[in-house]
Protein backbone atom coordinates (compact mmCIF):
# COMPACT_ATOMS: atom_id res chain seq x y z
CA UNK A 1 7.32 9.01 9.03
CA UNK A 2 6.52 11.89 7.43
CA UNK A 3 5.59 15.31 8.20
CA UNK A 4 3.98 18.28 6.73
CA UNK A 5 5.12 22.22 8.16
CA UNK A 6 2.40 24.53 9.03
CA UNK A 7 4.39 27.23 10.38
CA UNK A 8 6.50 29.39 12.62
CA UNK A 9 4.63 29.44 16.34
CA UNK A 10 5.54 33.11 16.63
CA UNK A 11 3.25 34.06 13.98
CA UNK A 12 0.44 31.64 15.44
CA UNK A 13 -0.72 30.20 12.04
CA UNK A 14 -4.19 30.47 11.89
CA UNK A 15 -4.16 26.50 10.60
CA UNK A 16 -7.44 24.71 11.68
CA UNK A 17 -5.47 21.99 13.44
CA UNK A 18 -4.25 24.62 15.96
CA UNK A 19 -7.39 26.64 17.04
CA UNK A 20 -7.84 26.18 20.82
CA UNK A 21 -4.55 25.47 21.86
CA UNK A 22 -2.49 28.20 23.48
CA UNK A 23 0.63 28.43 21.71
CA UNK A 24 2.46 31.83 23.83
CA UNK A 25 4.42 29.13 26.12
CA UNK A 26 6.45 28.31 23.28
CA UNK A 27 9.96 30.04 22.48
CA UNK A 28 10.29 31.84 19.18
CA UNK A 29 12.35 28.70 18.36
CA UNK A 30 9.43 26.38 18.27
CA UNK A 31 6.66 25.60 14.66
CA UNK A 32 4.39 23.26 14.11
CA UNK A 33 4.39 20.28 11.96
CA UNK A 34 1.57 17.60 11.34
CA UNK A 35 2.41 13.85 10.90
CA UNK A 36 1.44 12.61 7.48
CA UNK A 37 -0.86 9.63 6.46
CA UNK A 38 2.31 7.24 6.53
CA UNK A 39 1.73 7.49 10.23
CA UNK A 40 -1.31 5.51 10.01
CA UNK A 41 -3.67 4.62 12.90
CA UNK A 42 -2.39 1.94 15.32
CA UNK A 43 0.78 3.65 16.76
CA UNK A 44 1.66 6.32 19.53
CA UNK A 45 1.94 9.02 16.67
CA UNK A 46 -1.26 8.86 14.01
CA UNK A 47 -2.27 10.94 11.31
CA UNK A 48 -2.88 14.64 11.74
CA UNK A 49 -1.30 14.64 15.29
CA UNK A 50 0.18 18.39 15.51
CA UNK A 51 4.16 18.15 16.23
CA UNK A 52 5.59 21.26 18.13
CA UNK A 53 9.65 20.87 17.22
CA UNK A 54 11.77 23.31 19.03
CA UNK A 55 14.61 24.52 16.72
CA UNK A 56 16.99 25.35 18.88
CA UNK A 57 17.09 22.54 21.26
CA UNK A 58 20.18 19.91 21.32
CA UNK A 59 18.93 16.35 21.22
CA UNK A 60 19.51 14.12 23.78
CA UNK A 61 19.61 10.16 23.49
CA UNK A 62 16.07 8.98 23.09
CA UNK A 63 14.33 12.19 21.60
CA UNK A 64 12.24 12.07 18.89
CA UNK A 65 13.87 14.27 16.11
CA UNK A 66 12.78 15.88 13.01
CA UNK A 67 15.66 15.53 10.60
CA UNK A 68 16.05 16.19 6.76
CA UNK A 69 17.10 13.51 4.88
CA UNK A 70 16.91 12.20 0.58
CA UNK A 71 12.41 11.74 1.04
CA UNK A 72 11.86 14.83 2.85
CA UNK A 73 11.71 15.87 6.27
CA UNK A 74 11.05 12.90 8.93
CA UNK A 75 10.45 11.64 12.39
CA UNK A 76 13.21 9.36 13.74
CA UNK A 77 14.79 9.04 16.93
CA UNK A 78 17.50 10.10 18.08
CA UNK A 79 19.95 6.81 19.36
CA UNK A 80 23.38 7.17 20.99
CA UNK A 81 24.73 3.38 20.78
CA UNK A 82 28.58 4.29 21.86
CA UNK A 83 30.75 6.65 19.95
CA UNK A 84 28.46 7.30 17.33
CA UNK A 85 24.95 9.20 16.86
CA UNK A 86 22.25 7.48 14.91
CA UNK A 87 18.74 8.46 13.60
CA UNK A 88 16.54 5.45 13.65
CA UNK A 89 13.01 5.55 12.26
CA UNK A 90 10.18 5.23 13.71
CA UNK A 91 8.71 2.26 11.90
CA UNK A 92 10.64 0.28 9.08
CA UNK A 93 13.36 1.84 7.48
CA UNK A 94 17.21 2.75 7.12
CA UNK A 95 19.03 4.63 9.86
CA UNK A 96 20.71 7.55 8.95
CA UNK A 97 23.74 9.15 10.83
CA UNK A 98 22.82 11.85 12.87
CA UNK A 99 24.78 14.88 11.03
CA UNK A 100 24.29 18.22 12.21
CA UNK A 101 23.19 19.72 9.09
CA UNK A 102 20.30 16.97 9.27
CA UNK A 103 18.74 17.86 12.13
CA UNK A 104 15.98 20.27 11.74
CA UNK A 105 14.68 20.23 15.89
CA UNK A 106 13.20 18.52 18.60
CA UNK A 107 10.01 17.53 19.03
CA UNK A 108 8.79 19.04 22.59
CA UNK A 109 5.02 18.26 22.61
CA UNK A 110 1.82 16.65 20.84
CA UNK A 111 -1.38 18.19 19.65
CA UNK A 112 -4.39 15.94 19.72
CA UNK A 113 -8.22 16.50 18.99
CA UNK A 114 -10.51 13.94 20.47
CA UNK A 115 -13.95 14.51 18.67
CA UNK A 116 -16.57 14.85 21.08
C-alpha cells in the first residue's frame, strides 16, 4: 500500500487533510503521510486516511511499518516468525526482510474525516 508524505509534524503543514486536528502531542520524531488510492475502500486503512509514523520508534512484532523498498515507500507489517524479521504487506504482495536501512517509522495513529 502506498503512501504519499505531507510533512514533518514539527512544522504543522498547513495540508488540508490536517486542519482540526491537534498535532503538539506528537514528538519532533513524528510526520504525516496519507495512504494512496491503492488502499481502496473496503479495508481498515482507505484512501486519504492521514498516517502519523513516528521516526524514531523501534518496531515491535505486529506494528504496522512504513518501510522503503524498489516501488516506493509502503505500509507493511512488521512479523517476527522465529529468528528472522519480516515485512509482510498489507494486501497481496511479496514480503520483504525487515533491514534496518528499510524502515522509515512506525505508524502511531490514524487521521479520519467523517463528512457530516
Amino acid at each position: 500500500m502506498h503512501v504519499n508524505y505531507l510533512g514533518p509534524l514539527c512544522f504543522q503543514p498547513e495540508h488540508p487533510s490536517l486542519r482540526g486536528y491537534d498535532l503538539s502531542h506528537f514528538p519532533n520524531s513524528c510526520y504525516a503521510v496519507c495512504v494512496g488510492e491503492d488502499a481502496g475502500v473496503n479495508g481498515p486503512l482507505i484512501e486519504g486516511d492521514i498516517l502519523i509514523v513516528d521516526e524514531s520508534r523501534v518496531p515491535g512484532h505486529g506494528d504496522l511499518v512504513l518501510a522503503e523498498v524498489e516501488s516506493g515507500q509502503r505500509l507493511f507489517h512488521y512479523w517476527r516468525p522465529g529468528y528472522r524479521t519480516l515485512l509482510r504487506p498489507l494486501k497481496e504482495g511479496r514480503s520483504w526482510e525487515a533491514k534496518a536501512d528499510r524502515l522509515r517509522g512506525v505508524v502511531v495513529s490514524l487521521l479520519r474525516q467523517y463528512a457530516a
